[in-house]
N, C-alpha and C. Protein backbone atom coordinates (compact mmCIF):
# COMPACT_ATOMS: atom_id res chain seq x y z
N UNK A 1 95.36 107.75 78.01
CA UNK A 1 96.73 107.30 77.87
C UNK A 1 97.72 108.44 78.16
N UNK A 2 97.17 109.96 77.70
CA UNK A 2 97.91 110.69 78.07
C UNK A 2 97.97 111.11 79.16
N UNK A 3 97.49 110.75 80.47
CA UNK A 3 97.76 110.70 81.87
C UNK A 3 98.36 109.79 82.44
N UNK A 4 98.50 108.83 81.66
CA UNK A 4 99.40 107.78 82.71
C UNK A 4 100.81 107.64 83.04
N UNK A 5 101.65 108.68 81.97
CA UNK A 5 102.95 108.33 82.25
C UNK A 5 103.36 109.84 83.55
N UNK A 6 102.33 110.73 83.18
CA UNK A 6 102.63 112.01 84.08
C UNK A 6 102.15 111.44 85.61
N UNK A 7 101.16 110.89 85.54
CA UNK A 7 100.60 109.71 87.17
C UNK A 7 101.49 109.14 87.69
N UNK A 8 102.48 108.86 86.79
CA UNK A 8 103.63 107.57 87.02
C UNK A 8 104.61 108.40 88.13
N UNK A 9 104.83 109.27 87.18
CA UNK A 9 106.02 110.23 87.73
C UNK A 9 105.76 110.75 88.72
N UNK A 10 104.53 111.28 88.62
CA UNK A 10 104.02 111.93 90.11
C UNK A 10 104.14 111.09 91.24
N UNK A 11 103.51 109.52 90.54
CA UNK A 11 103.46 108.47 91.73
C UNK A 11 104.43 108.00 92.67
N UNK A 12 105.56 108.09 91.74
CA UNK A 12 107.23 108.06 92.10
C UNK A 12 107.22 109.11 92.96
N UNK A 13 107.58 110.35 93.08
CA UNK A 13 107.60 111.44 93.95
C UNK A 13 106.82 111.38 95.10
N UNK A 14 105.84 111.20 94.50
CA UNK A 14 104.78 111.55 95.96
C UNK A 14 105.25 110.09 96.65
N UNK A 15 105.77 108.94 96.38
CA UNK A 15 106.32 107.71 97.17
C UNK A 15 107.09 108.16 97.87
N UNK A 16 107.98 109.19 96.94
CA UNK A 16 109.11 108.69 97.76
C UNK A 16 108.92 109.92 99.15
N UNK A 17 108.21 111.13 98.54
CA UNK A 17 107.86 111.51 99.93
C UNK A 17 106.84 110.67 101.27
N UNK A 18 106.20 110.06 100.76
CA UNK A 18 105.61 109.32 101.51
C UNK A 18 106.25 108.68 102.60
N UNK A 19 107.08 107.67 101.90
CA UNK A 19 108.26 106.95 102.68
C UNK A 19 109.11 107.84 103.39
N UNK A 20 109.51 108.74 102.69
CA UNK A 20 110.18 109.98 103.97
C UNK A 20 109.71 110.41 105.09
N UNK A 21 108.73 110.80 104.71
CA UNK A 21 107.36 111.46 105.78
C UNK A 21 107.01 110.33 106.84
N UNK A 22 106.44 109.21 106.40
CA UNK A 22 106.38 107.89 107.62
C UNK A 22 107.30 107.91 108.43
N UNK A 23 109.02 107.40 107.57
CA UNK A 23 109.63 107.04 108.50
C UNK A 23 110.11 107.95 109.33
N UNK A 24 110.00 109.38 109.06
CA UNK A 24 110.34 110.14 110.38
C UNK A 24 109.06 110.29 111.04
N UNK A 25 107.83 110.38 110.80
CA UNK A 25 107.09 110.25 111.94
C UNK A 25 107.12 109.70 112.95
N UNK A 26 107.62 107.73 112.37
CA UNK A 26 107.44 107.21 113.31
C UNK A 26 109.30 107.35 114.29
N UNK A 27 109.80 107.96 113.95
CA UNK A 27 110.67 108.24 114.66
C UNK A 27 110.51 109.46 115.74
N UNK A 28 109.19 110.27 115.52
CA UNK A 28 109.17 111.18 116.46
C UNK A 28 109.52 112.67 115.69
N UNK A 29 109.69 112.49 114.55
CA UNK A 29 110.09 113.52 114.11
C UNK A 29 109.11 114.72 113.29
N UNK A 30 107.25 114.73 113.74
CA UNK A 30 106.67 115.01 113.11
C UNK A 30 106.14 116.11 112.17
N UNK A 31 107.05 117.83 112.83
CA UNK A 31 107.57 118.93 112.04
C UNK A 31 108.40 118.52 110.94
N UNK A 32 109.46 117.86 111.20
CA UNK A 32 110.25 117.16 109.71
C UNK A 32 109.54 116.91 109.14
N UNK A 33 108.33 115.65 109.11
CA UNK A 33 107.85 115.43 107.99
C UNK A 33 106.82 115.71 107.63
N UNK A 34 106.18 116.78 108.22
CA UNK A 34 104.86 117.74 107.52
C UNK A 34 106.13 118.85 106.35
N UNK A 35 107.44 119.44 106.47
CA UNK A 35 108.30 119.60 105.44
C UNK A 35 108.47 118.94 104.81
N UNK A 36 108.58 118.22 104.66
CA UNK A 36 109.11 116.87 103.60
C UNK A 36 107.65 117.43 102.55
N UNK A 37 106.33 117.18 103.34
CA UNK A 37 105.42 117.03 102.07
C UNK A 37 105.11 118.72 101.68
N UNK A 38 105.57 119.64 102.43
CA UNK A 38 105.77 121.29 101.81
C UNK A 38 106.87 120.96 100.64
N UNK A 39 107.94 120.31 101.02
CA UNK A 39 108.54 120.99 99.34
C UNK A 39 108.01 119.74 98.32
N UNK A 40 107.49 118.66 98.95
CA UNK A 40 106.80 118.14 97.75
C UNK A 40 105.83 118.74 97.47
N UNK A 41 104.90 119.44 97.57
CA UNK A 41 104.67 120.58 96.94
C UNK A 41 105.06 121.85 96.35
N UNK A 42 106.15 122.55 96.58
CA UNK A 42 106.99 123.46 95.95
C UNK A 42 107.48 122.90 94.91
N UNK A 43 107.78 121.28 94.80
CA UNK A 43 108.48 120.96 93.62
C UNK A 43 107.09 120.69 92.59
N UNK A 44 106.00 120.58 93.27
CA UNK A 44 104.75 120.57 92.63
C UNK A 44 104.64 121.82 91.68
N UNK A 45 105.03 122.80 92.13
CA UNK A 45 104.37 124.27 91.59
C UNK A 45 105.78 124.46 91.08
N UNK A 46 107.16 124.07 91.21
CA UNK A 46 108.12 124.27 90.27
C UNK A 46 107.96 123.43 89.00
N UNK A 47 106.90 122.32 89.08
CA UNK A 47 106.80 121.43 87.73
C UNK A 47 105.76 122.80 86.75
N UNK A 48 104.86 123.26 87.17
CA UNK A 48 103.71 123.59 86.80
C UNK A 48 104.37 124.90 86.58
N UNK A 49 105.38 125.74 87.23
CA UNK A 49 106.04 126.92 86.67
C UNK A 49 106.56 126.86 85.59
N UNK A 50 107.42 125.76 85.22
CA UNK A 50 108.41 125.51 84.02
C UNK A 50 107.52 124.74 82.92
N UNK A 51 105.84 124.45 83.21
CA UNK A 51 105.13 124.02 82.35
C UNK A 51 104.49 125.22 81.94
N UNK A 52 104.53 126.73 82.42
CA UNK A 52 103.62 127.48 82.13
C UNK A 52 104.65 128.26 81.59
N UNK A 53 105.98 128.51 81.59
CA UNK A 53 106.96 129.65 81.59
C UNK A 53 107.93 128.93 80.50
N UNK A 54 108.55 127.52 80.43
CA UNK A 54 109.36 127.20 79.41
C UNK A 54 108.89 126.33 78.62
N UNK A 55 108.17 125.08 78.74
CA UNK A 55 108.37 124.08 77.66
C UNK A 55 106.42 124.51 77.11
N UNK A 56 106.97 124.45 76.05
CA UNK A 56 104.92 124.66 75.46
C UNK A 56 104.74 123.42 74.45
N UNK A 57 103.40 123.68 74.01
CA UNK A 57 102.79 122.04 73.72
C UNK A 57 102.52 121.19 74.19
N UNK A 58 102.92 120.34 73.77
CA UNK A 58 102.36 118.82 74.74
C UNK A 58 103.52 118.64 75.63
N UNK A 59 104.81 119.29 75.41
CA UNK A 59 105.64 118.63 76.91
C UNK A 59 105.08 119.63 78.00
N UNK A 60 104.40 121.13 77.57
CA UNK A 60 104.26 121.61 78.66
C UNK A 60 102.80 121.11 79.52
N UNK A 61 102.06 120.41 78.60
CA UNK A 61 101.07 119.66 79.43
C UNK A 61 101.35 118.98 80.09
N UNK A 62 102.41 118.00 79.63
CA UNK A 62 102.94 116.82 80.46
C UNK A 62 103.18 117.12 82.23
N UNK A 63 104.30 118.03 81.95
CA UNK A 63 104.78 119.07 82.94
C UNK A 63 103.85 119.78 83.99
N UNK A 64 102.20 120.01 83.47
CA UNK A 64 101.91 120.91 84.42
C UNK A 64 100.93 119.53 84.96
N UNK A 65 100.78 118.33 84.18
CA UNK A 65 100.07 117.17 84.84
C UNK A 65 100.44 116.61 85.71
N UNK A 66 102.27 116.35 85.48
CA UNK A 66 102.68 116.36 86.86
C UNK A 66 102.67 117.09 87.93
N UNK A 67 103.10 117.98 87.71
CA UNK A 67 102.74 119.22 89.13
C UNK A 67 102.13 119.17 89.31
N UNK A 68 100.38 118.80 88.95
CA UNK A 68 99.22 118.59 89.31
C UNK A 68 99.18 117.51 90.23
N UNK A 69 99.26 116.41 89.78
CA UNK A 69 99.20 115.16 90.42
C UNK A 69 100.64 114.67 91.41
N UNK A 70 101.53 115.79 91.43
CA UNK A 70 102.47 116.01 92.43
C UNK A 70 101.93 116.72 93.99
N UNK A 71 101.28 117.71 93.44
CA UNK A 71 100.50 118.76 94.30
C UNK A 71 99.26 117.86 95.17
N UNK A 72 98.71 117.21 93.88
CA UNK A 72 97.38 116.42 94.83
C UNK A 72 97.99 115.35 96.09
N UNK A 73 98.73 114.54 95.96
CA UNK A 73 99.52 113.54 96.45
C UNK A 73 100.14 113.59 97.65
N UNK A 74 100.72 115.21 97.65
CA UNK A 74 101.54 115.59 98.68
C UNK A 74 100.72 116.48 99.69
N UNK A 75 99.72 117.08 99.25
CA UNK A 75 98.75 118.02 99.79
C UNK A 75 97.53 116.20 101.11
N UNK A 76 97.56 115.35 100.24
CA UNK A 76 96.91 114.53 100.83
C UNK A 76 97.52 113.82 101.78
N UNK A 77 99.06 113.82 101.47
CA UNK A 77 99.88 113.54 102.42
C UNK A 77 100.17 114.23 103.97
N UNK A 78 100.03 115.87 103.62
CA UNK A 78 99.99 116.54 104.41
C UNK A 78 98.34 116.67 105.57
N UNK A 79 97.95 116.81 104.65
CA UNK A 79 96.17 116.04 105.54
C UNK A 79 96.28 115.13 106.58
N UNK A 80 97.05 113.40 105.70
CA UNK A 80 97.11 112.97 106.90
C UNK A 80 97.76 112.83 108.09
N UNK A 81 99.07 113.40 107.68
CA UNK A 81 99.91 113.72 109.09
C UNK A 81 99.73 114.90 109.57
N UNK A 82 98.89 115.24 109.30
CA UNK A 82 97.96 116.41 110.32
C UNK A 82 96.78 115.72 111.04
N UNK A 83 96.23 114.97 110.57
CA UNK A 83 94.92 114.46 111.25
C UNK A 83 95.57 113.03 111.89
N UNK A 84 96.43 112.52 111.69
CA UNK A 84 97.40 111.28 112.94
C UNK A 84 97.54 111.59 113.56
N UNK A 85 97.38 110.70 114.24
CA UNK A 85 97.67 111.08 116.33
C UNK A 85 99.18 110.43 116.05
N UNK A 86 100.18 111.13 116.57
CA UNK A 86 101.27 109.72 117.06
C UNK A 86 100.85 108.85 118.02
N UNK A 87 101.53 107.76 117.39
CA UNK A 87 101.09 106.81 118.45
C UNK A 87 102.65 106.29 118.86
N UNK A 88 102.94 106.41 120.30
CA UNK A 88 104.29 105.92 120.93
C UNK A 88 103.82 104.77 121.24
N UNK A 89 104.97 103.92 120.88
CA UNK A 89 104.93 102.53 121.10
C UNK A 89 105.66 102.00 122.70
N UNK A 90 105.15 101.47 123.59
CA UNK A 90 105.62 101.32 124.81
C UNK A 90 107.54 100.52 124.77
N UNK A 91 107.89 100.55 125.75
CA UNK A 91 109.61 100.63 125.52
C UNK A 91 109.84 99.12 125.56
């Protein structure tokens, strides 16, 4: 139970990079959105900084579960728009 609300949050983030990252791919934009999922990871390791450096106890677990499962999400994100081919769609 105590992973599911930090999953949640992560899940949210790593969406919404997701959705960022797609829709500029498929616009051609595919350096943009291999960034997109770098600072979703930086904000990964800024969750997990301020879980190791300010909040302690259980919010700082909370905190470094997200950055965890921020980090995994966006790192897998980055995988696959590295291993996609673009594919151009004819005019």
């Amino acid at each position: 139970m105590f992973f599911l609300a930090p999953l949640m949050l992560a899940s949210i983030i790593g969406g919404i990079v997701l959705a960022l990252s797609l829709l500029l791919k498929k616009h051609g934009k595919i350096l943009i959105a291999k960034f997109m999922s770098y600072v979703g990871i930086l904000i990964g390791v800024g969750f997990i900084w301020y879980a190791r450096e300010v909040a302690i106890g259980w919010d700082g677990a909370g905190y470094f579960l997200i950055g965890f499962f921020v980090i995994l999400e966006c790192f897998t994100i980055t995988l696959y728009l590295f291993f996609s081919k673009k594919r151009i769609s004819p005019p």
